[in-house]
Every structure is written in C-alpha cells, then in structure tokens.
Protein backbone atom coordinates (compact mmCIF):
# COMPACT_ATOMS: atom_id res chain seq x y z
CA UNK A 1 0.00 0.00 0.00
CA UNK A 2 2.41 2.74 0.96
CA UNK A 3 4.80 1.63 -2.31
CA UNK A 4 1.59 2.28 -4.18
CA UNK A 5 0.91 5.64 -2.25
CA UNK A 6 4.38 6.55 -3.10
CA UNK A 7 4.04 5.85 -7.25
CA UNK A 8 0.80 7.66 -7.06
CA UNK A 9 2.24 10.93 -5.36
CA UNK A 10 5.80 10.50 -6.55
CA UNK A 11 6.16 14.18 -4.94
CA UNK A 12 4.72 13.39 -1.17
CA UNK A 13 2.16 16.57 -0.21
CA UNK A 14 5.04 17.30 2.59
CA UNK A 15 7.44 18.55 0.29
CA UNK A 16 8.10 21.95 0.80
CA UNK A 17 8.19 23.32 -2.73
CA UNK A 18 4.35 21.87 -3.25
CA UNK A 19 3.57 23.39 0.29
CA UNK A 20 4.51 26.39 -1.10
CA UNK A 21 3.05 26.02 -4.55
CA UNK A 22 -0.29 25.37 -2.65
CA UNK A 23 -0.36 28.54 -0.39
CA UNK A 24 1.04 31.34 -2.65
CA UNK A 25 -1.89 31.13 -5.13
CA UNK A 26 -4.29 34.16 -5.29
CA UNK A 27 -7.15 32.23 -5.88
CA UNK A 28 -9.76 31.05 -3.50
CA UNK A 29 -8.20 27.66 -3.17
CA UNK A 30 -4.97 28.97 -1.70
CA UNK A 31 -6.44 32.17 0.76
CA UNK A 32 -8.95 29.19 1.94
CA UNK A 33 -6.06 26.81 2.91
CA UNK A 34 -3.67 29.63 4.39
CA UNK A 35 -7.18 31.12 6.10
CA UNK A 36 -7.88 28.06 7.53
CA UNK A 37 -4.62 27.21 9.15
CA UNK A 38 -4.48 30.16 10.63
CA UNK A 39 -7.80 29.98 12.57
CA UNK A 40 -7.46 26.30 13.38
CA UNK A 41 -4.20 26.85 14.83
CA UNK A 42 -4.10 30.50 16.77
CA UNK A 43 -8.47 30.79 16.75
CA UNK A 44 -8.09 33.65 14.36
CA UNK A 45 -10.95 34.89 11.93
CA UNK A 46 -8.98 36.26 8.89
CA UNK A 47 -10.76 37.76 5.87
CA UNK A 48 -8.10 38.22 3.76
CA UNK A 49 -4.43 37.09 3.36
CA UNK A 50 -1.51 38.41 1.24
CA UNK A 51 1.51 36.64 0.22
CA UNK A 52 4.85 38.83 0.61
CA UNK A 53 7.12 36.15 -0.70
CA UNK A 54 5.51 34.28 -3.90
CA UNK A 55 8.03 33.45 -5.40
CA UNK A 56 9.23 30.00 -6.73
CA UNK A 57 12.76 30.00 -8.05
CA UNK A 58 14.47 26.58 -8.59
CA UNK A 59 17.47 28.25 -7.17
CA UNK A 60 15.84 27.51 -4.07
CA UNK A 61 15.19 23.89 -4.03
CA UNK A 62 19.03 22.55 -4.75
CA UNK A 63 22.01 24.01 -4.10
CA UNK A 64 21.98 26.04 -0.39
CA UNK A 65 18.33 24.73 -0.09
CA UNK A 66 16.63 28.17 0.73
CA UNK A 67 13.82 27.72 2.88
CA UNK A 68 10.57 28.34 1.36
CA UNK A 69 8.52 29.45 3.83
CA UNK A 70 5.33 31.42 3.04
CA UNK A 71 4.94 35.28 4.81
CA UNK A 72 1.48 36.63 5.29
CA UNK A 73 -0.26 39.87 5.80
CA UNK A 74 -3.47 39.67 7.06
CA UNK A 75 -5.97 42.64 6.71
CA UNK A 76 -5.10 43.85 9.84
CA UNK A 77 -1.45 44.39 9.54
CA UNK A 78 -0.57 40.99 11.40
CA UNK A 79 2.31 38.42 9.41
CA UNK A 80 2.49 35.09 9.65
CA UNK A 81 5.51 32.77 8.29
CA UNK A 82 4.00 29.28 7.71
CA UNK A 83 6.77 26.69 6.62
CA UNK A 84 6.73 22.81 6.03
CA UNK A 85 10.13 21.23 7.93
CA UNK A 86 11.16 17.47 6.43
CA UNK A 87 14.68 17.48 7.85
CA UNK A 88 14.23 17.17 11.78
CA UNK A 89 13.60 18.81 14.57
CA UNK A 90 17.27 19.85 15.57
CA UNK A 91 19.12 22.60 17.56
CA UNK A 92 20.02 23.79 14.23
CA UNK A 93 16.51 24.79 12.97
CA UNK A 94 15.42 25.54 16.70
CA UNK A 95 17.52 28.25 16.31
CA UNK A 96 16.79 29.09 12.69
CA UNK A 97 13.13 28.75 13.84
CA UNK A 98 13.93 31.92 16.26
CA UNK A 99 15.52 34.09 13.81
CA UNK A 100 12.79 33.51 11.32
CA UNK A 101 10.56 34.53 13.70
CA UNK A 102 12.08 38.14 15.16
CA UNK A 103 13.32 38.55 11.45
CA UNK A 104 9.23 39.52 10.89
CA UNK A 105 9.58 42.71 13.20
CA UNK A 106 11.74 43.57 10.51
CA UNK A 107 8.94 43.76 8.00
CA UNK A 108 6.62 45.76 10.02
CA UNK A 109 9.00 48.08 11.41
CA UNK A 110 12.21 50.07 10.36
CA UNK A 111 14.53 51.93 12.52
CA UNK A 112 13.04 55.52 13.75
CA UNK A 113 9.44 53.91 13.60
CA UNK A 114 7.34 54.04 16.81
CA UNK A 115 7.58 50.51 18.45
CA UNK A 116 4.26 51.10 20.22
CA UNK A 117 2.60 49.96 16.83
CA UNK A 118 4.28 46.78 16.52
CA UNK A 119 1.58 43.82 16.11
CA UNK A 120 1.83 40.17 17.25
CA UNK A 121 3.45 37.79 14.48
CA UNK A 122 2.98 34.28 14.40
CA UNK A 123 5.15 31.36 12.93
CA UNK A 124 3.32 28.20 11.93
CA UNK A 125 5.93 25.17 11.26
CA UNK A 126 4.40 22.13 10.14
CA UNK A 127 7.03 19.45 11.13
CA UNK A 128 7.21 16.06 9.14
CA UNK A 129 8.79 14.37 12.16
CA UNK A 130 8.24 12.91 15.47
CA UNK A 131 9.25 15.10 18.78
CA UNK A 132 11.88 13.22 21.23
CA UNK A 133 9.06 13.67 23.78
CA UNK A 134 5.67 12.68 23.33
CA UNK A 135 2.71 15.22 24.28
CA UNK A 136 0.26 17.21 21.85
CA UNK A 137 0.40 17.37 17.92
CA UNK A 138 0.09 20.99 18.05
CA UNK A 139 2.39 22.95 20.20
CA UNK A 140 2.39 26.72 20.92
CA UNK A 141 5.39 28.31 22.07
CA UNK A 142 5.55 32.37 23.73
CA UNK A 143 8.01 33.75 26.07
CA UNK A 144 6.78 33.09 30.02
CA UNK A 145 8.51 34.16 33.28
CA UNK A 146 9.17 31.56 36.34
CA UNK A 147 5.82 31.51 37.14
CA UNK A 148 4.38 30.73 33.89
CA UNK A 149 3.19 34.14 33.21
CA UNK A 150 3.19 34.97 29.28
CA UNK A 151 5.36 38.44 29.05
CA UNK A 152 2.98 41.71 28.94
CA UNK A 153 2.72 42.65 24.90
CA UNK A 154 4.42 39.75 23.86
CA UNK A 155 4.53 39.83 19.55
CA UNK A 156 6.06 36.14 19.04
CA UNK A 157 3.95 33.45 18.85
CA UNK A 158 5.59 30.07 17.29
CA UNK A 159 3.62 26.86 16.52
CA UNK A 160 4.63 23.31 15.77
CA UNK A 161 2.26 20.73 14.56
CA UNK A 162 4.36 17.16 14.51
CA UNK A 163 2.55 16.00 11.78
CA UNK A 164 3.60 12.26 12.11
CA UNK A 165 1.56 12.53 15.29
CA UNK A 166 -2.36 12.52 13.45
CA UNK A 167 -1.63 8.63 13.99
CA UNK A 168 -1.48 8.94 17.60
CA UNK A 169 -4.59 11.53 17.27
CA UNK A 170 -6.56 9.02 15.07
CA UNK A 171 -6.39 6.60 18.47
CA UNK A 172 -7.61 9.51 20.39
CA UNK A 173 -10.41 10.26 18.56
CA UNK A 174 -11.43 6.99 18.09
CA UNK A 175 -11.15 6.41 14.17
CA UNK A 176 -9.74 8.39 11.16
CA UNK A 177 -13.69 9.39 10.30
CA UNK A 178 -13.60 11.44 14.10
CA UNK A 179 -10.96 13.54 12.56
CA UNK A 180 -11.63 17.56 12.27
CA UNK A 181 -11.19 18.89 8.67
CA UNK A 182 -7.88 20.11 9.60
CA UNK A 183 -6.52 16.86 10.80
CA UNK A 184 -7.78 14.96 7.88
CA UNK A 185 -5.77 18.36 6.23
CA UNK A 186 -2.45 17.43 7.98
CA UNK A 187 -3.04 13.47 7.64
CA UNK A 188 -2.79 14.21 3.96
CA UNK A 189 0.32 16.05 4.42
CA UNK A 190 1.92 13.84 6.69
CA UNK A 191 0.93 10.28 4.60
CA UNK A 192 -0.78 11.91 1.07
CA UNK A 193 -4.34 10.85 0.37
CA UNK A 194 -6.12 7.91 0.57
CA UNK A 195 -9.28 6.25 -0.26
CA UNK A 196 -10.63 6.64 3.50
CA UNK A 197 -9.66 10.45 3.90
CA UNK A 198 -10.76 10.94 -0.21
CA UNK A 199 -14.12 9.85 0.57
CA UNK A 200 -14.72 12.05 4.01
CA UNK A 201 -14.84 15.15 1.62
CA UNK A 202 -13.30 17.27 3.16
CA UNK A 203 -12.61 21.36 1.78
CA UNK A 204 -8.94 21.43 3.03
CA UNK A 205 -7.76 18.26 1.60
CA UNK A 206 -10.26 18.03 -1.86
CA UNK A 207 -8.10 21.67 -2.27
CA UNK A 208 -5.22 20.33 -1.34
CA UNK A 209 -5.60 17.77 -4.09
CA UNK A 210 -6.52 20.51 -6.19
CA UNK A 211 -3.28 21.65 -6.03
CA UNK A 212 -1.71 18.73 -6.74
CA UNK A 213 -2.72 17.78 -9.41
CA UNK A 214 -2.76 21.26 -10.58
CA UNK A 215 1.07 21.34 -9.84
CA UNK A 216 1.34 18.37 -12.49
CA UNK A 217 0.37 19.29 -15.18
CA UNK A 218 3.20 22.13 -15.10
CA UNK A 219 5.86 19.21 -16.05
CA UNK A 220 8.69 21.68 -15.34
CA UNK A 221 7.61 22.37 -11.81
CA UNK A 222 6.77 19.26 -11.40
CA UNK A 223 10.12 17.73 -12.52
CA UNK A 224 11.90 20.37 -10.24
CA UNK A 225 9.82 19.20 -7.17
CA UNK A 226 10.41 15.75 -7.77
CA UNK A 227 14.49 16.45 -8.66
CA UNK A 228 14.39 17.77 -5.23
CA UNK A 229 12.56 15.01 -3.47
CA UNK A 230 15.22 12.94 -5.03
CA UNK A 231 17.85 15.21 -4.04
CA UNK A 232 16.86 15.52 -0.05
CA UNK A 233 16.25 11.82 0.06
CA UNK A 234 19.83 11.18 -0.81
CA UNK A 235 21.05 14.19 1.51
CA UNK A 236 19.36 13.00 4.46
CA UNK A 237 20.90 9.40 4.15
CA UNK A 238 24.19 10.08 3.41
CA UNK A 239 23.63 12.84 6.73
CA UNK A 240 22.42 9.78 8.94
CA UNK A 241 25.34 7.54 7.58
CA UNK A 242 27.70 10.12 8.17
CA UNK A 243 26.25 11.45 11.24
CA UNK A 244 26.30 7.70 12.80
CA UNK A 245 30.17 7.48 11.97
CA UNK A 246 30.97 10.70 13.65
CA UNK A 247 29.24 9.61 16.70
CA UNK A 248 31.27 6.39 16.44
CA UNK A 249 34.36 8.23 16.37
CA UNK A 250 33.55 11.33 17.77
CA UNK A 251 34.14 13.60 15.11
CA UNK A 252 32.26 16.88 16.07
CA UNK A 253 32.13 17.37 12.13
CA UNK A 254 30.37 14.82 10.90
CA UNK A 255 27.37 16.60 9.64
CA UNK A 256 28.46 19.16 7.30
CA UNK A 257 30.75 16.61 5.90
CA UNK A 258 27.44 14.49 5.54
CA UNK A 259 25.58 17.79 4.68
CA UNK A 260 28.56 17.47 1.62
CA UNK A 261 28.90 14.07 0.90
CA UNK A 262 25.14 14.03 0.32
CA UNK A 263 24.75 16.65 -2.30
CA UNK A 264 27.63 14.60 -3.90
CA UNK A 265 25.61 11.58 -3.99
CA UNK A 266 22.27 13.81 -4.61
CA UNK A 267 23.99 14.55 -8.13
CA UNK A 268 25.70 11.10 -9.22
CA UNK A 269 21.86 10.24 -8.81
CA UNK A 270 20.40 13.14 -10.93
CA UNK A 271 23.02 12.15 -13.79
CA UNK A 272 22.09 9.10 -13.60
CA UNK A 273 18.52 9.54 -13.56
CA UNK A 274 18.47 12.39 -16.19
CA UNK A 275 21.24 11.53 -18.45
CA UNK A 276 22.05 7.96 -17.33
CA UNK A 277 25.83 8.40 -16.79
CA UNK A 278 27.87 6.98 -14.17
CA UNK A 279 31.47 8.07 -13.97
CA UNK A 280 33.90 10.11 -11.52
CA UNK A 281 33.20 13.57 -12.68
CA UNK A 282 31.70 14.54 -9.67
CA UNK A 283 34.18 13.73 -7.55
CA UNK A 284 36.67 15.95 -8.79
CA UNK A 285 34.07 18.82 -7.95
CA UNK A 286 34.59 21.38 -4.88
CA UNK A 287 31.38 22.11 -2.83
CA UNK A 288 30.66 25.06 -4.51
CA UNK A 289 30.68 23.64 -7.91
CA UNK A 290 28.23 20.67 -6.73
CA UNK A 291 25.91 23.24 -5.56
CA UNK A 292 26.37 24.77 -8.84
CA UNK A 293 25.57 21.99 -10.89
CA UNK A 294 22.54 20.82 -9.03
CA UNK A 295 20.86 23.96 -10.50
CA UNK A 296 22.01 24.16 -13.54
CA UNK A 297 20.88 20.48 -14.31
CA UNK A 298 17.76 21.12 -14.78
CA UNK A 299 18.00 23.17 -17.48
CA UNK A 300 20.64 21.44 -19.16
CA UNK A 301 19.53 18.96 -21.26
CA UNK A 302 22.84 16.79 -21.88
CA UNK A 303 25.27 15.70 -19.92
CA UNK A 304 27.91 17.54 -21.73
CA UNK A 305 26.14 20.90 -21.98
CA UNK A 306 25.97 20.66 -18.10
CA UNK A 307 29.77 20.12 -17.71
CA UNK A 308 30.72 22.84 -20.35
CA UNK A 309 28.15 25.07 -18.08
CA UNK A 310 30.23 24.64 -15.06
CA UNK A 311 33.31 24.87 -17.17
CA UNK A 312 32.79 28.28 -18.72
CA UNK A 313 31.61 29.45 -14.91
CA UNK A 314 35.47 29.09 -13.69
CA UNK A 315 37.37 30.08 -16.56
C-alpha cells in the first residue's frame, strides 16, 4: 500500500516546494487553505491574506536549499511565516526557527518607527517528524517568566504541529472518520491521500488535491519538485550515515561533511537519472561547484552541456 501511495504521489504533499506552490496562489483555493490554518491553529478569523514572498525559483530547491517558507499579511497588519520542515527537529533549525521569527519585526517596522505599533506575528511550522518527547500534535510556544506568566505585549507566537503525530490523534479520537477537517488536512500532508480520507470530503484536503494535481500538469515544476525530493532523500541518508560514523568516532564534524557528501551523492543520482551516466566527474568537484551543478541540471539537457556550463563558470 504505501509503495503504491508513493508511485501515485511521486512528490509526497510534505514537500516543501508543493507546500509552497499550494499557499502562494491568489485564488480562492490557496487564501482558503492559508485562512484556515491560521484559525485552526491560533483561533483567528482572517478575511483576507496576502503573500509577501511568492516566489518559486528553482534556485531555491538545490544548491543552499533556501527555505521556502510562506509570509502573510493579514488585513489587519498581522504576518504570519508558515513553513513545512522534512529534515528534523534539531538545535540547528530551533535556532533558525527563532531568527525567522524576530526577522518579521523587521517587515513591520524600520529603525526611527514608533515601536508602540508593533503587532503580534505568528510562525506556523508544520514538522514532518516525530518530537523526542511525546505530548500534543500541536504545540504553541511564547516567552513566560518563572511563574508561567506569558510576558505583557508579547509579539512572538511560534507553533509546531508534529505531523507524524495525526496517527497517535486518530487513536484519540477513536477512528480516522472522528478527525476535524484540519486533521484529515495534515493526515494528507503527513501520509498523502487515501481512499478513507478521499471519501470524508473534506474542503482542506479536496483543495489540497486541487493543487496537486494542478502542480502536475506544469511538467517543469513538477520535474523540479520531484528532482528535489530525489535530491533531499539522498542528503538526508548520506547525513544519517555520516552522522552515525561521527558519533562512532567522535568527530564533532560529521554533519556538514554528511551535509557534503550528500549533495555529492544527490547529483551522481540526478546524472544518472536524467542523463544515465555513471562516472567520476563529480568527484573531482569542490562544494561550490556541486551546488552549482545541481541547478544548472535542470536546465541542461545533456550531460555535456551541463559540464561545459560549469566549465565556462570558472574560466
């Protein structure tokens, strides 16, 4: 079943350049999924939302992997920063997690401006992996004091929804049918669709297909957001291979030399795949250059146009 799941939605709905595809769309489809997420997870009523950020480069999905998050204006001045998360919950995105979110004050205010006008901004970081801890699927984060008291005119609100967790909420509930539209929304996300979730009918998800299969039938999107699935796959094994060595010898290094190896092994795959060559090219490349060619292959349509590409670059 999930091998068929998998051939069906060769792109899974988690991937973060269909999450984004999906929410930057100024149709009704989009503003009803970004409107909804919104209420469902800080009990907002939003008319209206605005995308600051639409755009969808494929410099962003290879290479220094970008995030593509999603930032939001509501009507009343408020932003928002929704973003899908596939590689972990770590100390390295906590932190990134942080700076995304005070990087928003940025937006509203510049220096000079009267602070007194500052509005509350909310993250929303939908997390395709389980926490180390068990507890709730959705998780809301603000700054407290000792005694649990939030901090008077607080603007940062963060949220986390472990979406691997909707199995543990399906038990809860007492059946997948018990599910709330927006769970059967991030069951979709976490696992794509399926017969039993297709035939609930629910707005979020039939949009959410939408989407999808909107997304298709642009093959050159498409092919980028499945080049990329490819591409992360690889990254994040060669990361836990290397990452498992280091901890065996106790190399503090280990992941950005897995981070490296990786993208190495991301693009012996992509030649493979695209052009169907297997040789030692790649290994002969510095970082930079790997990054380098991992965008450029997908508009190169042979294998020597992409090496004359990256040749002409360092002349």
């Amino acid at each position: 079943m999930k091998k068929e799941n998998e051939k069906k939605y060769p792109v899974p709905f988690h991937n973060d350049v269909f999450f984004k595809y999906m929410l930057i769309g100024e149709d009704a489809g989009s503003e009803l999924l970004r409107n909804r997420i919104i209420e469902e997870i800080y009990e907002l009523k939003v008319q209206t939302t605005r995308v600051l950020n639409p755009e969808l480069l494929p410099e962003a999905f290879f290479g220094k992997r970008v995030v593509l998050d999603v930032v939001l204006e509501d009507e009343a001045g408020h932003f928002y920063d929704l973003e899908m998360q596939v590689s972990g919950y770590t100390q390295e995105e906590q932190l990134r997690f942080q700076q995304y979110g005070y990087r928003l004050v940025g937006r509203q205010l510049k220096q000079g401006n009267d602070y007194t006008k500052l509005k509350p901004f909310y993250q929303i970081i939908f997390m395709n992996s389980m926490p180390k801890t068990g507890g709730r699927m959705i998780r809301h984060y603000k700054v407290k004091d000792e005694d649990n008291q939030e901090e008077p005119n607080g603007t940062l609100n963060r949220a986390i929804v472990f979406l691997p967790m909707i199995k543990q909420r399906i038990k809860e509930v007492g059946g997948i049918k018990h599910l709330t539209e927006f769970e059967t929304f991030c069951y979709v996300l976490a696992y794509n669709p399926d017969d039993a979730i297709l035939n609930m009918k629910r707005r979020m998800v039939d949009v959410a297909v939408e989407k999808y299969n909107e997304m298709k039938e642009d093959n050159q999107l498409f092919s980028w957001a499945e080049s990329a699935e490819f591409a992360e796959r690889a990254v994040q094994a060669n990361l836990r291979e290397q990452t498992a060595e280091a901890k065996r010898l106790g190399i503090k290094e280990g992941r950005r030399e897995g981070m490296e190896e990786g993208k190495k092994t991301s693009l012996k795959l992509l030649l493979q795949r695209k052009y169907g060559v297997e040789d030692t090219w790649v290994d002969t490349l510095t970082a930079q250059q790997v990054e380098d060619a991992l965008i450029r292959i997908l508009d190169c349509h042979t294998y020597d146009a992409l090496k004359a590409q990256l040749a002409d670059k360092n002349v």
